[in-house]
Each structure stands twice: as structure tokens, then as C-alpha cells.
PDB file of N, CA and C in Angstrom:
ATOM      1  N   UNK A   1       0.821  -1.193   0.000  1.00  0.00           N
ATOM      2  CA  UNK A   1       0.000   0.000   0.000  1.00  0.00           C
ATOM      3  C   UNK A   1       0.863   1.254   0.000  1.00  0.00           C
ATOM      4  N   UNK A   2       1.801   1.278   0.912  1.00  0.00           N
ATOM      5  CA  UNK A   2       2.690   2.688   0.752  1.00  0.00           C
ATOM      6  C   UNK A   2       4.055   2.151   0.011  1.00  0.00           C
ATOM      7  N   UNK A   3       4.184   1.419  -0.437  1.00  0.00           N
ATOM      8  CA  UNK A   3       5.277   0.840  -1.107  1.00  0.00           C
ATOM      9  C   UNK A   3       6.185   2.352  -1.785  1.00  0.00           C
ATOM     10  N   UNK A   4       7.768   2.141  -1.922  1.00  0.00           N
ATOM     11  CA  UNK A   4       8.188   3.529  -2.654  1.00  0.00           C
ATOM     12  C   UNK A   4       9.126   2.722  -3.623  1.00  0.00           C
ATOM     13  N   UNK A   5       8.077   3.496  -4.742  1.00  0.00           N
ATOM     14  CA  UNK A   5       8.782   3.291  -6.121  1.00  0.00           C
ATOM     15  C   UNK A   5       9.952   4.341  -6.050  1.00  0.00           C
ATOM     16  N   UNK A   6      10.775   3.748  -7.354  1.00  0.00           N
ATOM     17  CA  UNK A   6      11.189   5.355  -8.003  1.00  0.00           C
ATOM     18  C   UNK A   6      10.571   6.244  -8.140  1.00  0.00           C
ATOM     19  N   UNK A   7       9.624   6.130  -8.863  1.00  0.00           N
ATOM     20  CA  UNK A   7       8.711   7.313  -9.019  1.00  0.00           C
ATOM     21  C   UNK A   7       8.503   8.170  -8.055  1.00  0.00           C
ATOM     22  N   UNK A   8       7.707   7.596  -7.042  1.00  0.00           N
ATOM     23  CA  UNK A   8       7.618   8.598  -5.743  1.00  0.00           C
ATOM     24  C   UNK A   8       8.822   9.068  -5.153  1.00  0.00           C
ATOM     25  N   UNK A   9       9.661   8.707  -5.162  1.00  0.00           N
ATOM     26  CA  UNK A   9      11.179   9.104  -4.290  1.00  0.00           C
ATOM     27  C   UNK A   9      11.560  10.597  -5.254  1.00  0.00           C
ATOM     28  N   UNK A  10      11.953  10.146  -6.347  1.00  0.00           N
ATOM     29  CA  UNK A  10      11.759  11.205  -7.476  1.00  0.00           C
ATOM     30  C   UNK A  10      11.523  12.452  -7.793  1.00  0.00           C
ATOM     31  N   UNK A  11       9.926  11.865  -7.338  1.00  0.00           N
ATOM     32  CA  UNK A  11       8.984  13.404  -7.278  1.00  0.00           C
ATOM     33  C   UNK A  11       9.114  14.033  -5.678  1.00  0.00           C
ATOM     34  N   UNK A  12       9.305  12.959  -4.800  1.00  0.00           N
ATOM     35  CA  UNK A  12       9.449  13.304  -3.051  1.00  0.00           C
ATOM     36  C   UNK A  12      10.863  14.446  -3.183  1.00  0.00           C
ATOM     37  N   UNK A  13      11.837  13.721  -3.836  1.00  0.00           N
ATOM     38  CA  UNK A  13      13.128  14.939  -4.162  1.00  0.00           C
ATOM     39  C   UNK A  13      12.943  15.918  -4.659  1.00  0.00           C
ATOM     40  N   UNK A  14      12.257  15.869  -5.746  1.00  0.00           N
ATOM     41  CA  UNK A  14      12.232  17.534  -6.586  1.00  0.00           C
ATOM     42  C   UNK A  14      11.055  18.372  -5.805  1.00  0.00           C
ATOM     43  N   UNK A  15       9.999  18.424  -4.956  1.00  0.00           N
ATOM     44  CA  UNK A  15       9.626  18.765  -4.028  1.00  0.00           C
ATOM     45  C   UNK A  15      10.345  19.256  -2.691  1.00  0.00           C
ATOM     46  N   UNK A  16      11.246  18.532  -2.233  1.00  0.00           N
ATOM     47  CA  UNK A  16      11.886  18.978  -1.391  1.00  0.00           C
ATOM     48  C   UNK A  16      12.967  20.059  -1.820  1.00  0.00           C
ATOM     49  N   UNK A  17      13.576  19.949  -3.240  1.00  0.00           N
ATOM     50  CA  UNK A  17      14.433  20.715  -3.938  1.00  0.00           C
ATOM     51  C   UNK A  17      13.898  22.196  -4.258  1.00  0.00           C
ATOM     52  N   UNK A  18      12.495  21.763  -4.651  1.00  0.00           N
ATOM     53  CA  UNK A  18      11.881  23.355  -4.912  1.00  0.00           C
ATOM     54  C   UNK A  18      11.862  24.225  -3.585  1.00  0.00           C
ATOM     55  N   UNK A  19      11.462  22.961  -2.427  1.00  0.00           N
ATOM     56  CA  UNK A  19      11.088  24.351  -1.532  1.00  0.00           C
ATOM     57  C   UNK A  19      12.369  24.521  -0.787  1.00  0.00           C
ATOM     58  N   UNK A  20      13.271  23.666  -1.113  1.00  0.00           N
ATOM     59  CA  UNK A  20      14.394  24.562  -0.219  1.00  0.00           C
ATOM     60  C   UNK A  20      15.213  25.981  -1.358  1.00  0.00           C
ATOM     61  N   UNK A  21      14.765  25.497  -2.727  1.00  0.00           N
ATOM     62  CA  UNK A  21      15.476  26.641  -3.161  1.00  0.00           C
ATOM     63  C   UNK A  21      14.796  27.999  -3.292  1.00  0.00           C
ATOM     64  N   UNK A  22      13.385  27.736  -3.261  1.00  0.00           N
ATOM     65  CA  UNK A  22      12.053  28.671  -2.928  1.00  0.00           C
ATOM     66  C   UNK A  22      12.899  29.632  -1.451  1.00  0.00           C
ATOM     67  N   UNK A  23      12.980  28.848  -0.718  1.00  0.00           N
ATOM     68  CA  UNK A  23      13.083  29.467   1.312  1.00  0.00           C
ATOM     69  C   UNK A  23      14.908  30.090   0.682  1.00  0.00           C
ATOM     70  N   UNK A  24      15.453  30.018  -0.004  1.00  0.00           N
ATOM     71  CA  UNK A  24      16.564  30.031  -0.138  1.00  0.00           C
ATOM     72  C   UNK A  24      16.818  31.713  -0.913  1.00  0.00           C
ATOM     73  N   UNK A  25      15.364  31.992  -1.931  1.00  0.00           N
ATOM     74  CA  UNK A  25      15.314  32.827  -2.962  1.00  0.00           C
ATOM     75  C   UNK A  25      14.516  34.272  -1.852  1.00  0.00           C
ATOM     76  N   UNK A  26      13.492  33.759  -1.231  1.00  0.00           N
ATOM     77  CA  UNK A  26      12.699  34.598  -0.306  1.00  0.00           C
ATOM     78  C   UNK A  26      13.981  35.155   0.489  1.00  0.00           C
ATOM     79  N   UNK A  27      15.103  33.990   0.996  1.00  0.00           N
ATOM     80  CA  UNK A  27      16.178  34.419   2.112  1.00  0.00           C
ATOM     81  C   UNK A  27      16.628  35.833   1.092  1.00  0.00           C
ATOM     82  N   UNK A  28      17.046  35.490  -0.060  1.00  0.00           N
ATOM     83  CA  UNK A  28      17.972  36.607  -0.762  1.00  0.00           C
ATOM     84  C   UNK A  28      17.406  37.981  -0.522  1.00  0.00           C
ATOM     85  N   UNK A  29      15.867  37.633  -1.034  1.00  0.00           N
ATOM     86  CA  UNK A  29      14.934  38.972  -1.511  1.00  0.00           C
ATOM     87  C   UNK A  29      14.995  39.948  -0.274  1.00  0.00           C
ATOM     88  N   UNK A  30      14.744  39.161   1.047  1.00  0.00           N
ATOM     89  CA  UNK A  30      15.136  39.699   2.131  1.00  0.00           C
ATOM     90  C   UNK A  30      15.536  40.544   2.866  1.00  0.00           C
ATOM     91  N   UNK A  31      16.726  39.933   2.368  1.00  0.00           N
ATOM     92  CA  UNK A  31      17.998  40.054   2.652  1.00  0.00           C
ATOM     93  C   UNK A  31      18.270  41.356   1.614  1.00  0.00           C
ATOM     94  N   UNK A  32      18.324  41.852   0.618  1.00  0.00           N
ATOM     95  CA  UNK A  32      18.215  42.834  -0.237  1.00  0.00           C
ATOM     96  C   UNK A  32      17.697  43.840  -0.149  1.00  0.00           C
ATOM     97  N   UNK A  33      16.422  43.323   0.966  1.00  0.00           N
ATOM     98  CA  UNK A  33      15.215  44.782   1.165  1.00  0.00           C
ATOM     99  C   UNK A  33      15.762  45.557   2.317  1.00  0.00           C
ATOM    100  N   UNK A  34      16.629  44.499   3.441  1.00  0.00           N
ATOM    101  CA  UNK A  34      16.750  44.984   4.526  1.00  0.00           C
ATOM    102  C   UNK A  34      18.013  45.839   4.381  1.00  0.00           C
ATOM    103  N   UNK A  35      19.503  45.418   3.705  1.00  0.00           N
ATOM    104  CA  UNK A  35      20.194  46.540   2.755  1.00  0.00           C
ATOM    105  C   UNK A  35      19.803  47.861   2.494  1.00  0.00           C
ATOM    106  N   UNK A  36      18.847  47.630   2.284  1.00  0.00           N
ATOM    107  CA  UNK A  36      18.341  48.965   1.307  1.00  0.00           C
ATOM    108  C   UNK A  36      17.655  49.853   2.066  1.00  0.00           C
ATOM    109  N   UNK A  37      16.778  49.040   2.787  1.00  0.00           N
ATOM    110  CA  UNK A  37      16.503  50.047   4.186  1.00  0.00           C
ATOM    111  C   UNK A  37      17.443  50.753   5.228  1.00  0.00           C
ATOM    112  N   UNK A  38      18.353  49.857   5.248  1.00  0.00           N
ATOM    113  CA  UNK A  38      19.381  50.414   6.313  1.00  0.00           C
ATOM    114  C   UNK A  38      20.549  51.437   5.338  1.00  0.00           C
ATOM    115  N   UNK A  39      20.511  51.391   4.204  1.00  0.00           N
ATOM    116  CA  UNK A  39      21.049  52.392   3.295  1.00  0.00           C
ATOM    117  C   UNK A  39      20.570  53.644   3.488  1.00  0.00           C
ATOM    118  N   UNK A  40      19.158  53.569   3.359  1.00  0.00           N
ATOM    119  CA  UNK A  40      18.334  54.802   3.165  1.00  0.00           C
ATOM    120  C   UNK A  40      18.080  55.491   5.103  1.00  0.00           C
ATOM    121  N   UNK A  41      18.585  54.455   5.629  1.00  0.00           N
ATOM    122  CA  UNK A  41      18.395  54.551   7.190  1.00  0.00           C
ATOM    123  C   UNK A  41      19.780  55.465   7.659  1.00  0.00           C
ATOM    124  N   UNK A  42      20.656  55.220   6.986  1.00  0.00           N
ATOM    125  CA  UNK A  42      22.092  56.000   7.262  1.00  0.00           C
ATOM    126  C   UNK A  42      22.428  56.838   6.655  1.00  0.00           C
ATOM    127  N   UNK A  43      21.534  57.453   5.258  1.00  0.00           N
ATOM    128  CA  UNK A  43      21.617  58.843   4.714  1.00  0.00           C
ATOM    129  C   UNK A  43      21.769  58.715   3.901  1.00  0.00           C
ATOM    130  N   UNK A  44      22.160  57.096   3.320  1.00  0.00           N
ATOM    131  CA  UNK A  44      22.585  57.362   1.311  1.00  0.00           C
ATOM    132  C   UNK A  44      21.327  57.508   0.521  1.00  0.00           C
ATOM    133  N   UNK A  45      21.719  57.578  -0.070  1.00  0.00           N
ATOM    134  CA  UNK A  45      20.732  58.367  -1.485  1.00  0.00           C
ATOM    135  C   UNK A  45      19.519  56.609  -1.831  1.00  0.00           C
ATOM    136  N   UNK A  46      18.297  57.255  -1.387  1.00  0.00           N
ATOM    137  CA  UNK A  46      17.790  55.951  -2.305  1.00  0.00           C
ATOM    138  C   UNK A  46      17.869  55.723  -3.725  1.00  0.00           C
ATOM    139  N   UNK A  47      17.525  54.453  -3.711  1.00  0.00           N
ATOM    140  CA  UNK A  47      17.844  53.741  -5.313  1.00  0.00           C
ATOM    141  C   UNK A  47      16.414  54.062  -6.397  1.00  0.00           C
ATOM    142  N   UNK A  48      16.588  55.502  -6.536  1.00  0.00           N
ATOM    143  CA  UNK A  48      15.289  55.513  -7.293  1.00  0.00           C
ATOM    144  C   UNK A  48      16.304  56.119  -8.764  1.00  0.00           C
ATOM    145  N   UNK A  49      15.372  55.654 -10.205  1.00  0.00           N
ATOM    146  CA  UNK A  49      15.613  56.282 -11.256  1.00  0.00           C
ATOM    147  C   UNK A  49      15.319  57.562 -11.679  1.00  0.00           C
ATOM    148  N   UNK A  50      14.114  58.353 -10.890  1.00  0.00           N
ATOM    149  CA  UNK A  50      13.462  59.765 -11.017  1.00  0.00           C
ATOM    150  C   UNK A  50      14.449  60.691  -9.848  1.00  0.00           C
ATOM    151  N   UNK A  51      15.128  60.117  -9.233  1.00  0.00           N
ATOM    152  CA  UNK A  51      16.336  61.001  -8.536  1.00  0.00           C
ATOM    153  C   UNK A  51      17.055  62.061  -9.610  1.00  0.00           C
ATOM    154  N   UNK A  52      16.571  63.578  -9.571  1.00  0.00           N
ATOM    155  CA  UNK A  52      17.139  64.401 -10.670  1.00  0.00           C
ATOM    156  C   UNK A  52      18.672  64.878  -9.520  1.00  0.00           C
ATOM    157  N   UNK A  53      18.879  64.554  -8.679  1.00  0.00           N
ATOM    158  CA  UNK A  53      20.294  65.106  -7.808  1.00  0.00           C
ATOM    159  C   UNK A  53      19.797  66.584  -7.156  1.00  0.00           C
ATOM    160  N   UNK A  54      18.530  67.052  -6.662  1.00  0.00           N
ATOM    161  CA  UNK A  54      18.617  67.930  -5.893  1.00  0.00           C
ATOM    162  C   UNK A  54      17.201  68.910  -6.098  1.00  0.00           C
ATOM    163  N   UNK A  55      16.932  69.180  -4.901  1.00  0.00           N
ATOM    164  CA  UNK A  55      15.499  70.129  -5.085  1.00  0.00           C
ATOM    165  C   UNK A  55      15.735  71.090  -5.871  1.00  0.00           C
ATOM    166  N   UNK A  56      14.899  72.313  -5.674  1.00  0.00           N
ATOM    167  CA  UNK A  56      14.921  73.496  -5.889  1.00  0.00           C
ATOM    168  C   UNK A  56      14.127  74.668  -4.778  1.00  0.00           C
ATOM    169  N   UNK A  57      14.673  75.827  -4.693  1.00  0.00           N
ATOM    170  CA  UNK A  57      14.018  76.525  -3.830  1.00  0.00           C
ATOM    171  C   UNK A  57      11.980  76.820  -4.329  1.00  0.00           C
ATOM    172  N   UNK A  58      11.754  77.213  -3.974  1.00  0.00           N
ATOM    173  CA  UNK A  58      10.190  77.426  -4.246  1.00  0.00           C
ATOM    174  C   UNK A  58       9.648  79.319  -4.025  1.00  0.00           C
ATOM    175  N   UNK A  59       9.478  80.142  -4.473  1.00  0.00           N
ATOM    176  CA  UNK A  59       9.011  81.374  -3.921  1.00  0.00           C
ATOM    177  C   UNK A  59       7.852  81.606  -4.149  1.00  0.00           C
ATOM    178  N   UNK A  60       6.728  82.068  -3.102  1.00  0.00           N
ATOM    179  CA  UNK A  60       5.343  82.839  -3.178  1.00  0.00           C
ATOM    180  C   UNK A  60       5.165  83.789  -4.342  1.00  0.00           C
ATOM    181  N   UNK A  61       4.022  83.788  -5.257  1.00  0.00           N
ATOM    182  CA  UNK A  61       3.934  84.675  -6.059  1.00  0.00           C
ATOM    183  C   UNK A  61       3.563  85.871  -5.382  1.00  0.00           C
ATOM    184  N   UNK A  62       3.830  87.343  -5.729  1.00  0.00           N
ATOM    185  CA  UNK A  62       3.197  88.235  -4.997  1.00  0.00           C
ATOM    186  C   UNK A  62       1.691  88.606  -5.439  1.00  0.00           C
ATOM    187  N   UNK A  63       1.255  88.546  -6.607  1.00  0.00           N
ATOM    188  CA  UNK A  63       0.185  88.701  -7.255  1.00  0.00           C
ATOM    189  C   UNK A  63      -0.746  87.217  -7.011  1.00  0.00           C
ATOM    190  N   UNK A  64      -0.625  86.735  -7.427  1.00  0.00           N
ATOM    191  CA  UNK A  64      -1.648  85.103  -7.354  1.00  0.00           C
ATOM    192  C   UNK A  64      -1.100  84.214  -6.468  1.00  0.00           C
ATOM    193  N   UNK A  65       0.076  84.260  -5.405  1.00  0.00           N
ATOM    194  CA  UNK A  65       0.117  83.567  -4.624  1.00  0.00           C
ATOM    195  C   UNK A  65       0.279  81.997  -4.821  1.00  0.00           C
ATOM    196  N   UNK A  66       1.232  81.741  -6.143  1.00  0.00           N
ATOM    197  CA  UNK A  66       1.207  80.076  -6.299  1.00  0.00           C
ATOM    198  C   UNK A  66       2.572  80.304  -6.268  1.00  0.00           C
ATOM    199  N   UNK A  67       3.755  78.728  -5.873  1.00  0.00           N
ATOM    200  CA  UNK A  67       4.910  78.636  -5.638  1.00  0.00           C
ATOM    201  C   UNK A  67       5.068  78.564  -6.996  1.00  0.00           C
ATOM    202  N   UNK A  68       6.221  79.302  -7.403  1.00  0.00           N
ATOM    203  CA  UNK A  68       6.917  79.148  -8.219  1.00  0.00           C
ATOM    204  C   UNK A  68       8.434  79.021  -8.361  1.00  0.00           C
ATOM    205  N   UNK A  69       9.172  78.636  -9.226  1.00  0.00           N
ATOM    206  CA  UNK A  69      10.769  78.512  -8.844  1.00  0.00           C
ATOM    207  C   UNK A  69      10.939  79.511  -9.578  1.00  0.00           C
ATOM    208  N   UNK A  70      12.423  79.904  -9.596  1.00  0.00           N
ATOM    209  CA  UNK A  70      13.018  81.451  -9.408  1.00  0.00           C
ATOM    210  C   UNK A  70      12.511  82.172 -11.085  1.00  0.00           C
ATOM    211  N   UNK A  71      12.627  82.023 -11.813  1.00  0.00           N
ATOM    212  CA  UNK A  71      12.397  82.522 -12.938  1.00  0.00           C
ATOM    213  C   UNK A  71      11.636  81.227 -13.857  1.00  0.00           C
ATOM    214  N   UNK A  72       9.965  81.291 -14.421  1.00  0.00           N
ATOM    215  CA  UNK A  72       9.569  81.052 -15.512  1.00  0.00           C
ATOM    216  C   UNK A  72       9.411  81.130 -16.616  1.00  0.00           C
ATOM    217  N   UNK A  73       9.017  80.382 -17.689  1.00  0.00           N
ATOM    218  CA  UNK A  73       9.155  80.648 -18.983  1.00  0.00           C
ATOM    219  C   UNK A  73       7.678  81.026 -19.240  1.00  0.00           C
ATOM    220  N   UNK A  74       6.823  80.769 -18.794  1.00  0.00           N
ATOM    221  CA  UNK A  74       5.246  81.221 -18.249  1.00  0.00           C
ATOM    222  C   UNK A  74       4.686  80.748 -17.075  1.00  0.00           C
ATOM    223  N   UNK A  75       3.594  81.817 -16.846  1.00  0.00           N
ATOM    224  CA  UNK A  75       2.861  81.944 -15.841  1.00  0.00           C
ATOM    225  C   UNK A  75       2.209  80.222 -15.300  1.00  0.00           C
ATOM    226  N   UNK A  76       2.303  79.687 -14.394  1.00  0.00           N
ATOM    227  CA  UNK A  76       1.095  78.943 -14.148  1.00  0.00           C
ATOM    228  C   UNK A  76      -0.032  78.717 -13.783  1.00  0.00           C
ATOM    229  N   UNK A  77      -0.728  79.868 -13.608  1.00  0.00           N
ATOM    230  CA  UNK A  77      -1.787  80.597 -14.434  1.00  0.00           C
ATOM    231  C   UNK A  77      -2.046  81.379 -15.132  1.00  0.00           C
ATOM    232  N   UNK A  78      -1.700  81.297 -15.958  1.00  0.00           N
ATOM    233  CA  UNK A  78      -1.533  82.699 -17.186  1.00  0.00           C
ATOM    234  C   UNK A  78      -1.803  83.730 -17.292  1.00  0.00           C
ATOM    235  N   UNK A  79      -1.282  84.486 -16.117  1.00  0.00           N
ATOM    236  CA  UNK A  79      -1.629  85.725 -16.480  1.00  0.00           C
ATOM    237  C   UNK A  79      -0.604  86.413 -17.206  1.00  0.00           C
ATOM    238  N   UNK A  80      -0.649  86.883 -17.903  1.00  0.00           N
ATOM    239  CA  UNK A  80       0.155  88.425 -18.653  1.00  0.00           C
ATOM    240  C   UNK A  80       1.282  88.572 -17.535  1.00  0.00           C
ATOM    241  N   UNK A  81       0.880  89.250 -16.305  1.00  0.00           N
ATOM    242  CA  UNK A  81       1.418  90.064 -15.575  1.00  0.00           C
ATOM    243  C   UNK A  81       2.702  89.751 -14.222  1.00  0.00           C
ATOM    244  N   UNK A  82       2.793  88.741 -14.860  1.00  0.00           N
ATOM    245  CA  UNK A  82       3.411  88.122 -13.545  1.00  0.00           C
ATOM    246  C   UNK A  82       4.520  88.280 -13.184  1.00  0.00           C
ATOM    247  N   UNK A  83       4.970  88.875 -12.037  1.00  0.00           N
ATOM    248  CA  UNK A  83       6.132  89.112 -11.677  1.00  0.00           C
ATOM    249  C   UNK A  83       7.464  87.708 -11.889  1.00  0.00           C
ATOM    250  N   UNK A  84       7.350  86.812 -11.527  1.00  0.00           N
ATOM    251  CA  UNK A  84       8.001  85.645 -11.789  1.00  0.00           C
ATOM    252  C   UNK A  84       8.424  85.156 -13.332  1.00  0.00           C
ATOM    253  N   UNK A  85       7.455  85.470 -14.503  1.00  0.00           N
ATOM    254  CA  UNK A  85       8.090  85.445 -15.833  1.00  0.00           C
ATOM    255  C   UNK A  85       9.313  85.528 -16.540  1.00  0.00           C
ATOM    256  N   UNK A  86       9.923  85.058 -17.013  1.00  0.00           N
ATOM    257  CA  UNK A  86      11.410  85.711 -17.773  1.00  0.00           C
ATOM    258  C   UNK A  86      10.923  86.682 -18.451  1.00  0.00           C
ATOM    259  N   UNK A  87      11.557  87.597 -18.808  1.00  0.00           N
ATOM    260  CA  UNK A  87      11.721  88.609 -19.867  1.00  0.00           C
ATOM    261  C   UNK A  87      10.549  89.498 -20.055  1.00  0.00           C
TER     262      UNK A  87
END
């Protein structure tokens, strides 16, 4: 009734093979996240691709009151008049 073929031994191995290399792959992923946290935990730069290398200041409009950075190429709300405009 429980007799063990090849067969079953076989398939009993590659079962045991998957999940130790499964617990083995989760260990890595881990192990990678926790890196990366403790990277970003000690001040280095996270690992992002939209990282342009640095803010910019922001100033109050005096007229419409929206942040703008130091000189525009237009209004972001269009007015004509805006102190913040180039030229």
C-alpha cells in the first residue's frame, strides 16, 4: 500500500528541492530589502531612477500667490502680468 517506487522518491526529491530553493530565494529577496533600508536609514541616497540630484528653492507669487521657482518661462496661471516670468 505505501510501497516507494522510483517514481515517488523522485517526485518526493524535486519537491523537497523546490522548496528549499524557494526558502533560499525569499532568504535573498530579504535580505536585499533589509540593505536597502538600512542604506536609506544612514543617509545614502535611495535607489530611485526619477532622482534628478537635488530640489529646488520654491518662492510665493506676490500677485496670485502660487509657488513658483526662481524665474519662468510662463505663468502657471496665465496671467500676462506676472512678476516671476522671464523677460
Amino acid at each position: 500500500m505505501f510501497g516507494f517506487s522510483l517514481q515517488k522518491l523522485l517526485v518526493l526529491g524535486l519537491i523537497i528541492a523546490a522548496i528549499w530553493y524557494g526558502f533560499k530565494w525569499v532568504g535573498k529577496l530579504d535580505r536585499d530589502r533589509k540593505e536597502r533600508l538600512r542604506g536609506r536609514r544612514d543617509g545614502a541616497a535611495p535607489d530611485s531612477g526619477d532622482d534628478k540630484g537635488g530640489g529646488q528653492d520654491l518662492a510665493e507669487c506676490a500677485l496670485c500667490g502660487t509657488y513658483v521657482t526662481a524665474r519662468l518661462s510662463r505663468c502657471p496661471d496665465g496671467r500676462a502680468d506676472c512678476p516671476s516670468v522671464e523677460g
